[in-house]
N, C-alpha and C. Protein backbone atom coordinates (compact mmCIF):
# COMPACT_ATOMS: atom_id res chain seq x y z
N UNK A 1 42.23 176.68 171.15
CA UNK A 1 41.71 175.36 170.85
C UNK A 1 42.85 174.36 171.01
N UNK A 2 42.49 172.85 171.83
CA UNK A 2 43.30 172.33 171.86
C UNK A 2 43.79 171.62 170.57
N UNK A 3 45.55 171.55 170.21
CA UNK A 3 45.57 170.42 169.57
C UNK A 3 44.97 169.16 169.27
N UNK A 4 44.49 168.51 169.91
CA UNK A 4 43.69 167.42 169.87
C UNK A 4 42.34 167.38 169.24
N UNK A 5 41.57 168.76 169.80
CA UNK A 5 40.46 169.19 168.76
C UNK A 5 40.64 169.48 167.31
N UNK A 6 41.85 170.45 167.16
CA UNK A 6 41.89 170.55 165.88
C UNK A 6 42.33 169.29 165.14
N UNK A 7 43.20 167.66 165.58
CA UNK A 7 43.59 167.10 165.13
C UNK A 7 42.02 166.24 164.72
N UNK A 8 41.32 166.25 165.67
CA UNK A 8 39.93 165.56 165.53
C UNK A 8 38.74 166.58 164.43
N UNK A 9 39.38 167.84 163.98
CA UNK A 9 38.34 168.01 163.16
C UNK A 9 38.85 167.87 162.07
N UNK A 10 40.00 168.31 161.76
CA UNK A 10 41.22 167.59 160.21
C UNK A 10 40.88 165.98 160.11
N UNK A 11 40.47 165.31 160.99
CA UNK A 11 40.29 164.03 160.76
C UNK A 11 38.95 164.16 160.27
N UNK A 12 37.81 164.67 160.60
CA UNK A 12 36.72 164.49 160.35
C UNK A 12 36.51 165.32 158.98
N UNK A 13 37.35 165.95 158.83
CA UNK A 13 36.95 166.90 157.25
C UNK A 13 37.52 165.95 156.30
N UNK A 14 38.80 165.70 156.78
CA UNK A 14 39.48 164.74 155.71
C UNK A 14 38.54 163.36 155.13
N UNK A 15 37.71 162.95 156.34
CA UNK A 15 36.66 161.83 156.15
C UNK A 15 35.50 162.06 154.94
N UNK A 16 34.96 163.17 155.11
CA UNK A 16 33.64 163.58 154.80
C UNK A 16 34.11 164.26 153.36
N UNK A 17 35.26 164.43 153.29
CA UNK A 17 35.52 164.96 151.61
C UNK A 17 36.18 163.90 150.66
N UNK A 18 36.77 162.78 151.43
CA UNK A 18 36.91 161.69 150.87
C UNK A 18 36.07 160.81 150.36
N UNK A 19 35.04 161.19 151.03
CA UNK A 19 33.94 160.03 150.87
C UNK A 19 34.28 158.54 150.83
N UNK A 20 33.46 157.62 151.13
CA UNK A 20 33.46 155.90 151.32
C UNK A 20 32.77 154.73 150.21
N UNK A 21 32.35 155.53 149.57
CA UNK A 21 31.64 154.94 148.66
C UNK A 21 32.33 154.12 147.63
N UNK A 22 32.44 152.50 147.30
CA UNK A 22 32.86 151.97 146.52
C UNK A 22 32.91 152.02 144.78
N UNK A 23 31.78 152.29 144.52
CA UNK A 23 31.29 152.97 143.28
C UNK A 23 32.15 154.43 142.79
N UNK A 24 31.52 155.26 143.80
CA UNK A 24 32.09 156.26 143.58
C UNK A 24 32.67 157.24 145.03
N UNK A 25 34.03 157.06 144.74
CA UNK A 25 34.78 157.35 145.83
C UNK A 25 34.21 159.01 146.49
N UNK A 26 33.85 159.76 145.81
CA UNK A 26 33.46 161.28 146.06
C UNK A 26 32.14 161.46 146.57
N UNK A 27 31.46 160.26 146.80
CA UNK A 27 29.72 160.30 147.12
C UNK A 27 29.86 159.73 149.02
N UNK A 28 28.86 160.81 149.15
CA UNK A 28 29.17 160.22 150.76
C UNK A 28 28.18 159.28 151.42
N UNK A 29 28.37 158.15 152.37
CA UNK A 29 27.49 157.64 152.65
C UNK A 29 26.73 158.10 153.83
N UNK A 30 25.34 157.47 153.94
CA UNK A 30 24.25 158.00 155.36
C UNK A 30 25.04 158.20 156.51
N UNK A 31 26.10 157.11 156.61
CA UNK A 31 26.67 157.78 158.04
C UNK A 31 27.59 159.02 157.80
N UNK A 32 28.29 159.34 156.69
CA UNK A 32 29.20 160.28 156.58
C UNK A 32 28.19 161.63 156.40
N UNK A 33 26.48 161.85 156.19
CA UNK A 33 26.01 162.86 156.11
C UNK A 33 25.65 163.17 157.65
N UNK A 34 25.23 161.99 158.13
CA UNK A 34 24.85 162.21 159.26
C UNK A 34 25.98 163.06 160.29
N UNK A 35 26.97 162.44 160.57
CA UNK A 35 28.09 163.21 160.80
C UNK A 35 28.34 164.73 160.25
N UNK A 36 28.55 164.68 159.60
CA UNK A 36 28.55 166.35 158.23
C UNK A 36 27.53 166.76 159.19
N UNK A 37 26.13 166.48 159.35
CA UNK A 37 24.62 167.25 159.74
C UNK A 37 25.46 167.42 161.35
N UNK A 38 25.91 166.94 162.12
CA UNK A 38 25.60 166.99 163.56
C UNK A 38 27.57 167.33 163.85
N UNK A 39 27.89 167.66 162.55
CA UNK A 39 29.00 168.74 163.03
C UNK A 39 28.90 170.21 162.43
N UNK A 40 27.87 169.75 161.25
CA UNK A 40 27.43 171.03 161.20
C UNK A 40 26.76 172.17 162.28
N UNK A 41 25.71 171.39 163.25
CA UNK A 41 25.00 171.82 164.23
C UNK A 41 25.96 172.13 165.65
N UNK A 42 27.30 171.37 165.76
CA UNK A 42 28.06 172.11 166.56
C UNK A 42 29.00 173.22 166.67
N UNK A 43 29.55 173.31 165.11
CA UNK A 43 29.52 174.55 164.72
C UNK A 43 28.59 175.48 165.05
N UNK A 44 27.28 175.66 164.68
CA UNK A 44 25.89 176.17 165.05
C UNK A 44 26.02 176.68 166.26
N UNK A 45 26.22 175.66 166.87
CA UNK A 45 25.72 175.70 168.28
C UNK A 45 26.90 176.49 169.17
N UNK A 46 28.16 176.69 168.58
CA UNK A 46 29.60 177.04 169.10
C UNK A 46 28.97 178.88 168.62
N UNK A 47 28.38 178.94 167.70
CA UNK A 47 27.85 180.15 166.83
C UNK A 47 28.82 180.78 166.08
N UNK A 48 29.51 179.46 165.34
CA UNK A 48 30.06 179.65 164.01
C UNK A 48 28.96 179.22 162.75
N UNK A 49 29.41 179.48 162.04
CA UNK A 49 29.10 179.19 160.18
C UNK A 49 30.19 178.42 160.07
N UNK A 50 29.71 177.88 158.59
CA UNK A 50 30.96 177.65 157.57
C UNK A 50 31.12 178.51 156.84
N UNK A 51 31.84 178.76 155.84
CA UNK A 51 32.76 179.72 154.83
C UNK A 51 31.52 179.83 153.94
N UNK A 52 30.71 178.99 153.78
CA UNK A 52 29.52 179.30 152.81
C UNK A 52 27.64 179.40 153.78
N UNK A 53 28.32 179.32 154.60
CA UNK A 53 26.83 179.15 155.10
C UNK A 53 27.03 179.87 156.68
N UNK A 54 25.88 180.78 157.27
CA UNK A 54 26.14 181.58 158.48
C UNK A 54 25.86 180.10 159.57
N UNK A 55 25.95 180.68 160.66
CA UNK A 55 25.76 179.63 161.93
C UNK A 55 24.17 180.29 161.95
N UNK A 56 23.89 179.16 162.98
CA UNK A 56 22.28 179.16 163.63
C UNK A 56 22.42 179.70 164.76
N UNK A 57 21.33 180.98 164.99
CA UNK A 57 20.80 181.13 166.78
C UNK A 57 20.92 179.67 167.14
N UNK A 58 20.91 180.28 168.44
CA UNK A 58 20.51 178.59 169.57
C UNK A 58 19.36 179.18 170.16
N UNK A 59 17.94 178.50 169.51
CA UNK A 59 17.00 178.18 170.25
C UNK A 59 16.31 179.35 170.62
N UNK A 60 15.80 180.49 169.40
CA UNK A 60 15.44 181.63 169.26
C UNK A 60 14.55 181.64 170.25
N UNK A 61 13.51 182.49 171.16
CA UNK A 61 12.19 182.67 171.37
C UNK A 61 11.50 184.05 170.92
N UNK A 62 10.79 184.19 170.44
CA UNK A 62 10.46 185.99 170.31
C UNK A 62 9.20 185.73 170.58
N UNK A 63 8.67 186.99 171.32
CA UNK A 63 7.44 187.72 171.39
C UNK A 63 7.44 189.03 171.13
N UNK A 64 6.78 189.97 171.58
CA UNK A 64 6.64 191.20 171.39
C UNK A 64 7.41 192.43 172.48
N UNK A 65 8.41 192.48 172.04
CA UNK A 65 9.48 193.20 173.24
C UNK A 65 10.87 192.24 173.13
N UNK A 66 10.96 191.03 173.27
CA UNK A 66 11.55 190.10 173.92
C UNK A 66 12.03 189.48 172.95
N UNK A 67 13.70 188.93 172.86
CA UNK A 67 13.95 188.26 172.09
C UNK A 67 14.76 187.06 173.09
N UNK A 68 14.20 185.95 173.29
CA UNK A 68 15.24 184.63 173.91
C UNK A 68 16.27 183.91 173.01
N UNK A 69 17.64 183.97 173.51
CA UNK A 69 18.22 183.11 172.71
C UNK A 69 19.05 182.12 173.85
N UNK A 70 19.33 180.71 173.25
CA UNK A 70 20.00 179.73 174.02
C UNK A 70 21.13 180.13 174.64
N UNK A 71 21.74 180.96 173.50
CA UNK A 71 23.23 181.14 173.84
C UNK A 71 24.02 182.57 173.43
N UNK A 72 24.66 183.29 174.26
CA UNK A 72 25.10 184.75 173.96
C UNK A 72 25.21 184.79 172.92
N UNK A 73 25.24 185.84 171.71
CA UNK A 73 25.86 186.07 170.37
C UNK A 73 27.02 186.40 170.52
N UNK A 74 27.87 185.87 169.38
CA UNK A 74 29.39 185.85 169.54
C UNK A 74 29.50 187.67 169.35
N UNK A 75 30.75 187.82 169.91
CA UNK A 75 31.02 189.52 169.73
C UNK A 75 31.20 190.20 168.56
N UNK A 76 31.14 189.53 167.58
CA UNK A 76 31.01 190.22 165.92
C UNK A 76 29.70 190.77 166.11
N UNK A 77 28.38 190.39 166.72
CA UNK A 77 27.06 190.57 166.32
C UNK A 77 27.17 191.68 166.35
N UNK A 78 26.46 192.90 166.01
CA UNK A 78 26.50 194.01 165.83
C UNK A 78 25.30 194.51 165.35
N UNK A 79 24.29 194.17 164.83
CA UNK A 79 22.39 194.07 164.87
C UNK A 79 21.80 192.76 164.67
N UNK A 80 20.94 192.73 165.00
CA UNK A 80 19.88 191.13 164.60
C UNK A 80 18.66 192.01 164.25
N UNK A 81 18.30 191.42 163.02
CA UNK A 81 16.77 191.71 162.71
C UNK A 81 15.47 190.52 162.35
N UNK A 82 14.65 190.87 162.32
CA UNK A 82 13.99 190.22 161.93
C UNK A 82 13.12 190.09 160.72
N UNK A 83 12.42 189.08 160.03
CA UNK A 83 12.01 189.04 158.14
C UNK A 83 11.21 187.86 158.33
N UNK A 84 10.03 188.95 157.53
CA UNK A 84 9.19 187.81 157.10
C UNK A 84 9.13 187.19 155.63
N UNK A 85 8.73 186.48 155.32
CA UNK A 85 8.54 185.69 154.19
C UNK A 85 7.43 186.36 153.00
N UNK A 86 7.57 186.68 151.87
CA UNK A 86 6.68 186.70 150.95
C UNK A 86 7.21 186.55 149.88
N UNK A 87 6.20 185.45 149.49
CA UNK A 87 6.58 185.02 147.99
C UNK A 87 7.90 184.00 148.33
N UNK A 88 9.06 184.34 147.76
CA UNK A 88 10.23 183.26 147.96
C UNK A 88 11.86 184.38 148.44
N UNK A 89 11.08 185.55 148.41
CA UNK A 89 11.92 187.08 149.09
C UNK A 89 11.64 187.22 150.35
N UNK A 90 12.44 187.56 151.45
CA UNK A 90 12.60 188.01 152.65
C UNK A 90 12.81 189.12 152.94
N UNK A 91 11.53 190.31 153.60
CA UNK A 91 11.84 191.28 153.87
C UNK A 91 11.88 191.86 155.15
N UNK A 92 12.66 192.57 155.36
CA UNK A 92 12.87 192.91 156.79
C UNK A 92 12.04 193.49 157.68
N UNK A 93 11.56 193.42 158.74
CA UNK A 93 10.07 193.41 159.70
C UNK A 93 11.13 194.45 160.88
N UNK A 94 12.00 194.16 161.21
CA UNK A 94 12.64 195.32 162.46
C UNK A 94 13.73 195.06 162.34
N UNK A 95 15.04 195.79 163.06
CA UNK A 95 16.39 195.38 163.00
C UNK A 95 16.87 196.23 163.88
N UNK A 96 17.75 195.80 165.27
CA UNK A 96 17.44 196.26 166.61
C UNK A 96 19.31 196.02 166.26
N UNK A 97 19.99 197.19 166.92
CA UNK A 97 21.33 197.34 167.42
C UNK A 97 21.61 196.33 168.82
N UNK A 98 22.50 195.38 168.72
CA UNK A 98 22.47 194.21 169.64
C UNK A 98 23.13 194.94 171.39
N UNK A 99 23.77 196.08 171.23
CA UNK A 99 24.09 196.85 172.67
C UNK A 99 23.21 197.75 172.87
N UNK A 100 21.97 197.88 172.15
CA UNK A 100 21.18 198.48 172.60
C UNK A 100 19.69 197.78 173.35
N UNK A 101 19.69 196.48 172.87
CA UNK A 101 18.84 196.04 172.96
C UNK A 101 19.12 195.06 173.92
N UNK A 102 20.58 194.77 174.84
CA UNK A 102 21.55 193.66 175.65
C UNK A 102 21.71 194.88 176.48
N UNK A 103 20.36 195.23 177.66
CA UNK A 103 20.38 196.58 178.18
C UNK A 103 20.66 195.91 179.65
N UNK A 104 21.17 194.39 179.98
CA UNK A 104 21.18 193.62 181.17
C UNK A 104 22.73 193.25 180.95
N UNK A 105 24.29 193.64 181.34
CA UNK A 105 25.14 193.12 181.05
C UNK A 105 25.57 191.20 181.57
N UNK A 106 24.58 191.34 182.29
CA UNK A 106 24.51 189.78 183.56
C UNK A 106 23.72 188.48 182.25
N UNK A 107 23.00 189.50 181.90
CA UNK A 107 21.90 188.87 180.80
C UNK A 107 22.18 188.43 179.21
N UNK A 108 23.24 188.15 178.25
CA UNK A 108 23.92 188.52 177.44
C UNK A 108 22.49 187.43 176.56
N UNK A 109 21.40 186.64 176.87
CA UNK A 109 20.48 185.98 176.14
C UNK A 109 19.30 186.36 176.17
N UNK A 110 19.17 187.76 176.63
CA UNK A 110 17.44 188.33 176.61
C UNK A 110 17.94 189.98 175.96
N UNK A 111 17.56 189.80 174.53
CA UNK A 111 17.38 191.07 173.90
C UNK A 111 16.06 191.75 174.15
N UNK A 112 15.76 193.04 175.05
CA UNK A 112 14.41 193.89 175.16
C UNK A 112 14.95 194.87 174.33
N UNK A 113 13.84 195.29 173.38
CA UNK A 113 13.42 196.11 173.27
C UNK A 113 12.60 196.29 172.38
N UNK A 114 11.71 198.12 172.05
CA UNK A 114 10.03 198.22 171.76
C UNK A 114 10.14 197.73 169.92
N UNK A 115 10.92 197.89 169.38
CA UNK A 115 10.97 197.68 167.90
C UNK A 115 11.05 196.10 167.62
N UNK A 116 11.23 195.05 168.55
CA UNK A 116 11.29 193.89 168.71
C UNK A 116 9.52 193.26 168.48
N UNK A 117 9.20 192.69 167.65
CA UNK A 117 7.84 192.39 167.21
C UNK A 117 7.80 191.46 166.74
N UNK A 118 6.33 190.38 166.97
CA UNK A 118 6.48 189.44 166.51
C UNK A 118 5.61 189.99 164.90
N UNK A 119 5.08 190.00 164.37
CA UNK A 119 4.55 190.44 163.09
C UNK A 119 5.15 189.93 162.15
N UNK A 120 4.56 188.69 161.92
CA UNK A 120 4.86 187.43 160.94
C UNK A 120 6.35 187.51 160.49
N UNK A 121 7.15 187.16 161.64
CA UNK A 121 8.50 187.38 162.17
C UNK A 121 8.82 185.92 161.52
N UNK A 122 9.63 185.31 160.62
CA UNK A 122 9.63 183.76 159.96
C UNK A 122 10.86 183.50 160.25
N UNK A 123 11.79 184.52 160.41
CA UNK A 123 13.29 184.42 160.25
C UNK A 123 14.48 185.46 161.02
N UNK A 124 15.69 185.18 162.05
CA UNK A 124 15.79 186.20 162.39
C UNK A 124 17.12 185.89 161.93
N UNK A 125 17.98 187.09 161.68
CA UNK A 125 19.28 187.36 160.84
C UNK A 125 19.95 188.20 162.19
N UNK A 126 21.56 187.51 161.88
CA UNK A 126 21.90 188.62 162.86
C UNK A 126 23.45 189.09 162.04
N UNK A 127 23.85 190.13 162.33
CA UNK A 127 24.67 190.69 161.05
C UNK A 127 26.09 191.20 162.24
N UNK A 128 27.30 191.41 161.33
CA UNK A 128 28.55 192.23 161.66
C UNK A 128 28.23 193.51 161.35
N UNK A 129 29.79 193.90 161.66
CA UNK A 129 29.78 195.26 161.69
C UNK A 129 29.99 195.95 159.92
N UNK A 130 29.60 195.10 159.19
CA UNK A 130 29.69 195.28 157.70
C UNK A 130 29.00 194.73 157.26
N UNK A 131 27.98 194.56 157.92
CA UNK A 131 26.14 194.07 157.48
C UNK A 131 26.28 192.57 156.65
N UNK A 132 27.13 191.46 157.17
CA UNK A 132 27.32 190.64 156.44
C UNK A 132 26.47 189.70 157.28
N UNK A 133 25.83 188.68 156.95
CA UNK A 133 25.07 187.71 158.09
C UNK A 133 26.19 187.37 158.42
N UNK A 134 26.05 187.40 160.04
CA UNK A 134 26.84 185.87 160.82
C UNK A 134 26.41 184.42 161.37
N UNK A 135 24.55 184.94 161.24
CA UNK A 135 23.97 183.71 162.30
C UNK A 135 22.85 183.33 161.46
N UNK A 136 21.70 182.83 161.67
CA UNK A 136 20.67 182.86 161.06
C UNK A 136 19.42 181.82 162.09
N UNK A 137 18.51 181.72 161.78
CA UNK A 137 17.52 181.03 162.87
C UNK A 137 16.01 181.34 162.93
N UNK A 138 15.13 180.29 162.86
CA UNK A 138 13.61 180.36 162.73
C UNK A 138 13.37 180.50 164.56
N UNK A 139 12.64 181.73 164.51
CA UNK A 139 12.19 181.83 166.04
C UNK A 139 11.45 180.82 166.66
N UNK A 140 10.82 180.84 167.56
CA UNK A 140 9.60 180.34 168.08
C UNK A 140 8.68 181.47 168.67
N UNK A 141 7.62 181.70 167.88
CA UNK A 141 6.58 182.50 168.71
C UNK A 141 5.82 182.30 169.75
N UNK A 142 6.02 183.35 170.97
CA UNK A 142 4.96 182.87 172.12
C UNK A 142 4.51 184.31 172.58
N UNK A 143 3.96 184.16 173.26
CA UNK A 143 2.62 185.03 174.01
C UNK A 143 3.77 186.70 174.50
N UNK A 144 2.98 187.74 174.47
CA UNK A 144 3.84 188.86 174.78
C UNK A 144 3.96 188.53 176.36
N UNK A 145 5.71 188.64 176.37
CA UNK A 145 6.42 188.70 178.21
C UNK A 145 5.46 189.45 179.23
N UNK A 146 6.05 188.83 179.88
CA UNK A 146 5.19 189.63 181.48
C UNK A 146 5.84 190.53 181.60
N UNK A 147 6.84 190.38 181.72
CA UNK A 147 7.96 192.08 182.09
C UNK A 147 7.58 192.88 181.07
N UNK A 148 7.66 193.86 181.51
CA UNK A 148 7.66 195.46 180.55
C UNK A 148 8.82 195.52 179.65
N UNK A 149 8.90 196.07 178.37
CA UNK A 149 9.46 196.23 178.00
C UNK A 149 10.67 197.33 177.66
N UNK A 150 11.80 198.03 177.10
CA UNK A 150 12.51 199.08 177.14
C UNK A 150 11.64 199.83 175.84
């Protein structure tokens, strides 16, 4: 990373924990969240987290076989599963080994394979090699792929 980036994100942390607020110096204003929100999402989108919170897929798709994502998973990934919702608990619906299922090395954004299901699929998690989340992300459901599946 260049110097310059890191000097531009020390500037921007230093901003957003200072806060601007006349009243009260520690309260942040609409533009300082807005900022916070849309460096949060490049983090996201880089497919980092913060220290308290995992990063987001980019731009999930799932159907039945098929998992689309925007952007490769960083090389920690080590399974992604998927969970549906009941009640205010999340339970796990499938959970697919990410080199098993990245059966295209050219392809590092189309996970196939048969344990891959949409079945009120709400949420997909993708984990290290010490089952810790790294990513997190609401799919989009669409119609089962034309291609066959593994």
């Amino acid at each position: 990373m260049s110097p310059d980036i890191v000097d531009a994100i020390t500037a921007l942390t230093t901003f957003l924990r200072n806060g601007s607020q006349t009243r009260d110096p520690q309260a942040f204003s609409p533009g300082q969240l807005n900022i916070e929100r849309d460096f949060r999402d490049l983090l996201a989108g880089l497919g980092r987290g913060s220290s308290d919170a995992p990063g987001r897929i980019a731009r999930p798709v799932l159907s039945d076989g098929l998992l689309e994502l925007g952007a490769p998973l960083p090389d920690e990934a080590v399974s992604i599963g998927g969970f549906n919702r009941i009640g205010t608990e999340f339970r796990q619906v499938w959970r697919v080994t990410v080199a098993l299922a990245a059966k295209y090395p050219g392809d590092p954004t189309h996970l196939r394979h048969k344990d891959i299901v949409v079945d009120r699929v709400v949420r997909l998690r993708v984990f290290d090699e010490n089952g810790r989340r790294i990513l997190t992300g609401v799919p989009k459901i669409v119609n089962t792929p034309s291609r066959p599946t593994l």
